[in-house]
C-alpha atoms as a PDB file:
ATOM      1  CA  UNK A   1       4.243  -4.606 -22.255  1.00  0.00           C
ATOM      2  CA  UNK A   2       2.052  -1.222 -22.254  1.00  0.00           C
ATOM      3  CA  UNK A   3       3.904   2.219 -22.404  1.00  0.00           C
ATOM      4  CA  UNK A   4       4.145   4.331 -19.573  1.00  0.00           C
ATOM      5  CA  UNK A   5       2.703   1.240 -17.485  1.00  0.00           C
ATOM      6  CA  UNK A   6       5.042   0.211 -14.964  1.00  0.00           C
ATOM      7  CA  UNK A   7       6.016  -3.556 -15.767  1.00  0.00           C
ATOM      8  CA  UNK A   8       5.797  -4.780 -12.243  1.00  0.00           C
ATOM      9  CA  UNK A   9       1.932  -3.769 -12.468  1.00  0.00           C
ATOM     10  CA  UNK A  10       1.276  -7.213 -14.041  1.00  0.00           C
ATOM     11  CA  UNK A  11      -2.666  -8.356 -15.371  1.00  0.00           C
ATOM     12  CA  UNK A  12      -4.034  -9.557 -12.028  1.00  0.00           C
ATOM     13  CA  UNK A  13      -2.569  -6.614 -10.403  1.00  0.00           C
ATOM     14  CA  UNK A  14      -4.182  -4.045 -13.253  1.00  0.00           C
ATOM     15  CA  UNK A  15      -7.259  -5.824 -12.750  1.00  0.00           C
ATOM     16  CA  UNK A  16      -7.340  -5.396  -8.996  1.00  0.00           C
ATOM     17  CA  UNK A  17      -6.788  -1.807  -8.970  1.00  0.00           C
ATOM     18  CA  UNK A  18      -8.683  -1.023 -12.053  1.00  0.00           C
ATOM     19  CA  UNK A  19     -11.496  -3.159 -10.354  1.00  0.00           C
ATOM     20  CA  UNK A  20     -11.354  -1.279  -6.841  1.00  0.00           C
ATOM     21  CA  UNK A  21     -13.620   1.644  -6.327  1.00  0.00           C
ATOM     22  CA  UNK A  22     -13.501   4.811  -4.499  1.00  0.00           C
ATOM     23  CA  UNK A  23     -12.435   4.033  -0.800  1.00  0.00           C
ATOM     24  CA  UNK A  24     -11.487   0.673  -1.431  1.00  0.00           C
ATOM     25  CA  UNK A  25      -8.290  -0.190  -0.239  1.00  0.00           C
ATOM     26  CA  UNK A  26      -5.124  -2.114  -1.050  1.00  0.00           C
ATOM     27  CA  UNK A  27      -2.282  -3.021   1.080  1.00  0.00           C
ATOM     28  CA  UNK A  28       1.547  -3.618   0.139  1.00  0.00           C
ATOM     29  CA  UNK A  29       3.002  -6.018   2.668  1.00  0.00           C
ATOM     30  CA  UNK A  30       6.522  -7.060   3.634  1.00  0.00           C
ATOM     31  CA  UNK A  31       7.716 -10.926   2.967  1.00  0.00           C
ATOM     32  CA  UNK A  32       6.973 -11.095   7.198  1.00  0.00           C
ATOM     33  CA  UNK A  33       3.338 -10.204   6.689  1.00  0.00           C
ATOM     34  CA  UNK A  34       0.586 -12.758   7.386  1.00  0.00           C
ATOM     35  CA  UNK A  35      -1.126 -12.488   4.428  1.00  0.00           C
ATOM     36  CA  UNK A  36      -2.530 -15.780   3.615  1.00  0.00           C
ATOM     37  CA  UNK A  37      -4.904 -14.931   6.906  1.00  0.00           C
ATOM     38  CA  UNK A  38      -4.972 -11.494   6.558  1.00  0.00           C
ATOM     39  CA  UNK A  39      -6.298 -10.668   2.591  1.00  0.00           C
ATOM     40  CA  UNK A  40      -9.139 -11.541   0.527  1.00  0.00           C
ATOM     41  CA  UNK A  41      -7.072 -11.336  -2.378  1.00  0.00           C
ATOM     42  CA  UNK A  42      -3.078 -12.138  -2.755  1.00  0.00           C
ATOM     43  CA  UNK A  43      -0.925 -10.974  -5.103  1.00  0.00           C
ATOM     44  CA  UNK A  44       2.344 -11.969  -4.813  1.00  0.00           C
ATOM     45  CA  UNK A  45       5.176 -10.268  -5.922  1.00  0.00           C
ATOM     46  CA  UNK A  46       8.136 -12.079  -3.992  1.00  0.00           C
ATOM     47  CA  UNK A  47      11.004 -10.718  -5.578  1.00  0.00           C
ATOM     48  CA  UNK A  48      10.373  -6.799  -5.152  1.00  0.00           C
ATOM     49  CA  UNK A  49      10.841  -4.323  -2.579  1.00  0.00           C
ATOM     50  CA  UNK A  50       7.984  -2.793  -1.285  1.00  0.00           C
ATOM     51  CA  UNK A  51       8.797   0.843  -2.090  1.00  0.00           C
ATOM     52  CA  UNK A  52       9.472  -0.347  -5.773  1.00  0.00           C
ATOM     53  CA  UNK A  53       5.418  -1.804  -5.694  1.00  0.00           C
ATOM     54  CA  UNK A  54       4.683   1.248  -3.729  1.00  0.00           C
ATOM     55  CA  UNK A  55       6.278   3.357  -6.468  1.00  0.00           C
ATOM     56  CA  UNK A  56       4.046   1.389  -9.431  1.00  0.00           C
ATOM     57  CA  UNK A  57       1.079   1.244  -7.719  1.00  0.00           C
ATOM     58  CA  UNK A  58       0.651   4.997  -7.040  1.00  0.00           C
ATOM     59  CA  UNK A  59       1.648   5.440 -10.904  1.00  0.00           C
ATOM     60  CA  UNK A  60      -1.274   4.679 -11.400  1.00  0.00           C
ATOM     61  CA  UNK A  61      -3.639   4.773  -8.213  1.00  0.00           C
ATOM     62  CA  UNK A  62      -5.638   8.060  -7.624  1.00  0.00           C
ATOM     63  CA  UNK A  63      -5.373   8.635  -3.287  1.00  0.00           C
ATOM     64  CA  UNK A  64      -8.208   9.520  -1.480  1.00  0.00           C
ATOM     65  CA  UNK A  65      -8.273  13.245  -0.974  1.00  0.00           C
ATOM     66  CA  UNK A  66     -11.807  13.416   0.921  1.00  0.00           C
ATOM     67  CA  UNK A  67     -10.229  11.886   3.690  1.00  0.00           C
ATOM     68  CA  UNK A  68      -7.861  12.865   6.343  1.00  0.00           C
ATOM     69  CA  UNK A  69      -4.967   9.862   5.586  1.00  0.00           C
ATOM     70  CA  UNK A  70      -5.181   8.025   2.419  1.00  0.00           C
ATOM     71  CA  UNK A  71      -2.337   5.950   3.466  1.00  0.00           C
ATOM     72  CA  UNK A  72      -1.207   4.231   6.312  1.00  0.00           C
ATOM     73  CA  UNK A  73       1.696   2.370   7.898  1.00  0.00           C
ATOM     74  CA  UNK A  74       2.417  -0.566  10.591  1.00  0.00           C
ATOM     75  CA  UNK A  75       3.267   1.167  14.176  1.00  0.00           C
ATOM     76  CA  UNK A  76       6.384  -0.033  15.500  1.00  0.00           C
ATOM     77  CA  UNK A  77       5.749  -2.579  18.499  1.00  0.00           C
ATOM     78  CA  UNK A  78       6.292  -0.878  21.831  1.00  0.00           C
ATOM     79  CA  UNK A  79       6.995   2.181  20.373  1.00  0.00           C
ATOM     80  CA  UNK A  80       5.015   3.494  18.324  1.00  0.00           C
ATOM     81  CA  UNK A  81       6.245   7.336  18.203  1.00  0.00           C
ATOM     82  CA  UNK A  82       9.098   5.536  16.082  1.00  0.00           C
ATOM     83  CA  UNK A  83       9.555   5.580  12.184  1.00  0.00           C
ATOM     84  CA  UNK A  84      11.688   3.087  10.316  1.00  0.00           C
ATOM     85  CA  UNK A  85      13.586   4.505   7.324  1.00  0.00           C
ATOM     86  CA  UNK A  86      11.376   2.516   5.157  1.00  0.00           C
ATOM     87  CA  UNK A  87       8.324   3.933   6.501  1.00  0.00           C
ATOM     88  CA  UNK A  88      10.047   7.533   5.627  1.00  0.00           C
ATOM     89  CA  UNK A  89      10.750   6.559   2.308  1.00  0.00           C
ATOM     90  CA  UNK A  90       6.906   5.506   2.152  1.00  0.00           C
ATOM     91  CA  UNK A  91       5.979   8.667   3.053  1.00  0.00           C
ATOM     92  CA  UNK A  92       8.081  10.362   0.266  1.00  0.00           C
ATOM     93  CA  UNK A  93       6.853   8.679  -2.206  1.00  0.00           C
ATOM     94  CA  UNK A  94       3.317   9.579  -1.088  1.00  0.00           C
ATOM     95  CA  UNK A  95       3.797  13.417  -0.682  1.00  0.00           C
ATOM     96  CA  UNK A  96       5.866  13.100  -4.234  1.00  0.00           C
ATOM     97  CA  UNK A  97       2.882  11.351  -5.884  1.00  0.00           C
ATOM     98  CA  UNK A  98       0.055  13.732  -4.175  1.00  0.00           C
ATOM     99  CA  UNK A  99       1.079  16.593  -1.685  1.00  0.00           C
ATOM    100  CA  UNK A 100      -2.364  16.361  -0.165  1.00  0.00           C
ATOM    101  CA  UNK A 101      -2.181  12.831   0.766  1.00  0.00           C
ATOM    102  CA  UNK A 102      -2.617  12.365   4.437  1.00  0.00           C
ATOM    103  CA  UNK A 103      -0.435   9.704   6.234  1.00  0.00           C
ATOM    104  CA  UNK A 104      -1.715   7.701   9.492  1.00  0.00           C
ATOM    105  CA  UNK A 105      -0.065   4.974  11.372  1.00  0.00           C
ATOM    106  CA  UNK A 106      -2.026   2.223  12.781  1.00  0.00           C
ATOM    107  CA  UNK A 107      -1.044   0.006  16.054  1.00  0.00           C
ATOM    108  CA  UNK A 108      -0.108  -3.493  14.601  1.00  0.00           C
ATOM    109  CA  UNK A 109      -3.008  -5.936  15.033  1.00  0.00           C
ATOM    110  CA  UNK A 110      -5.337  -3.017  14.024  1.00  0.00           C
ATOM    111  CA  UNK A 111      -3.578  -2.710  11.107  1.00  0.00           C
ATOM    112  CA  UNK A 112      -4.214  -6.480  10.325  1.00  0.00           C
ATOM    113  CA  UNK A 113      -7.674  -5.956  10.863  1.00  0.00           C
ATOM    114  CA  UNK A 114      -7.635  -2.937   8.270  1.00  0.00           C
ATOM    115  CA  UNK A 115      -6.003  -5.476   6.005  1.00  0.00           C
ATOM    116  CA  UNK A 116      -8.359  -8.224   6.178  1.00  0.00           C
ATOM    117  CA  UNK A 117     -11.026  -5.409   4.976  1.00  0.00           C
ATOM    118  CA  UNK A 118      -8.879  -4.072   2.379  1.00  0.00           C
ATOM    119  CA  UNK A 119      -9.872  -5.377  -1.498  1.00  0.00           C
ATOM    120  CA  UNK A 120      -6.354  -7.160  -2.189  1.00  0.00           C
ATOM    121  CA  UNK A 121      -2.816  -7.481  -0.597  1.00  0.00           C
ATOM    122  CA  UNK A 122       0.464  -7.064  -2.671  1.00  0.00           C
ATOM    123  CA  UNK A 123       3.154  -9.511  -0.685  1.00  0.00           C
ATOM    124  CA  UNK A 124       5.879  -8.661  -1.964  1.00  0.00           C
ATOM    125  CA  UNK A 125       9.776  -9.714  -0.944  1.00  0.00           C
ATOM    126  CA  UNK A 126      10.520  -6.579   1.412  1.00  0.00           C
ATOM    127  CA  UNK A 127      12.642  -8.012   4.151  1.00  0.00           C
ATOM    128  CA  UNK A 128      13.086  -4.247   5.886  1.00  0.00           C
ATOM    129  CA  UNK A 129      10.741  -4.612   9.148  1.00  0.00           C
ATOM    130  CA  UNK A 130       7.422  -2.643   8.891  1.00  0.00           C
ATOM    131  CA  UNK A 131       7.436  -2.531   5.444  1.00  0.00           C
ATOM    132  CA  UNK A 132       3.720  -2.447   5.754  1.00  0.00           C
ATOM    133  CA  UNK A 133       1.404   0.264   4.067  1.00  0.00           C
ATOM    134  CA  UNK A 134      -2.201   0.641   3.106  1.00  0.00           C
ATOM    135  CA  UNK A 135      -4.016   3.019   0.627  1.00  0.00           C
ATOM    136  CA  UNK A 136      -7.099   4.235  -0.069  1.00  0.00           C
ATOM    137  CA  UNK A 137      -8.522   4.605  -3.524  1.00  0.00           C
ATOM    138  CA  UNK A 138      -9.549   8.039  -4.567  1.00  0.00           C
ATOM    139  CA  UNK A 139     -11.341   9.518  -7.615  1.00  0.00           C
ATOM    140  CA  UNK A 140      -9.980  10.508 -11.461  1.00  0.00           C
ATOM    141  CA  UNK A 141     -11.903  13.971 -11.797  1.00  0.00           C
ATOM    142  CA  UNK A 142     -13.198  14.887 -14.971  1.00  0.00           C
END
């Protein structure tokens, strides 16, 4: 245990973020999410929700301010001007954690293709549909 570390950010986990660089990006998927084709890296985290990995990864996890959306979310199939409570709650989180944060929603199979770019995947046990999100790494200024 580390203070002020979040326990659920575990040593591989750490390591991934520590290890991604500016832009890289990271995506927390639902227990729904084809992972095993659709990240380089797994982590799997079966038995938490994806807003409490959401919540522990930006703890930690500088967002990209040099972009326009340093986060984005899973459209809704067939209609894609909708947004799932969890998807709100996503976006809470974000503004809590940075204010400037922008927040983007991609159409489904894009957003698999963002994922299979992304440096690592988080699968954790979210059963809410579209509890999908990516980030983008930012920078720690001096």
């Amino acid at each position: 245990m580390l203070k002020t570390i979040d326990p659920l950010l575990g040593p591989k986990l750490l390591g991934i973020l520590r290890s991604m660089g500016h832009g890289d990006e990271i995506a927390i998927v639902d227990a729904n999410f084809p992972a095993e084709s659709c990240a380089r890296r797994i982590v799997r985290m079966d038995g938490v929700s994806a807003i409490a990995m959401l919540k522990a990864v930006v703890s930690v996890l500088p967002l990209d301010q040099f972009v326009d959306e340093a986060a984005f979310s899973m459209e809704v199939v067939d209609d894609p001007a909708a947004v799932p409570d969890i998807v709100r709650e996503f976006r809470e989180i974000i503004q809590a954690e940075d204010p400037h944060a922008g927040f983007g929603a991609l159409e489904r199979f894009a957003f698999y293709d963002r994922s299979r770019a992304a440096f690592a995947a988080v699968v954790t046990g979210e059963r809410r549909l579209y509890g999908n999100l990516i980030l983008k790494k930012g920078v720690l200024y001096p």
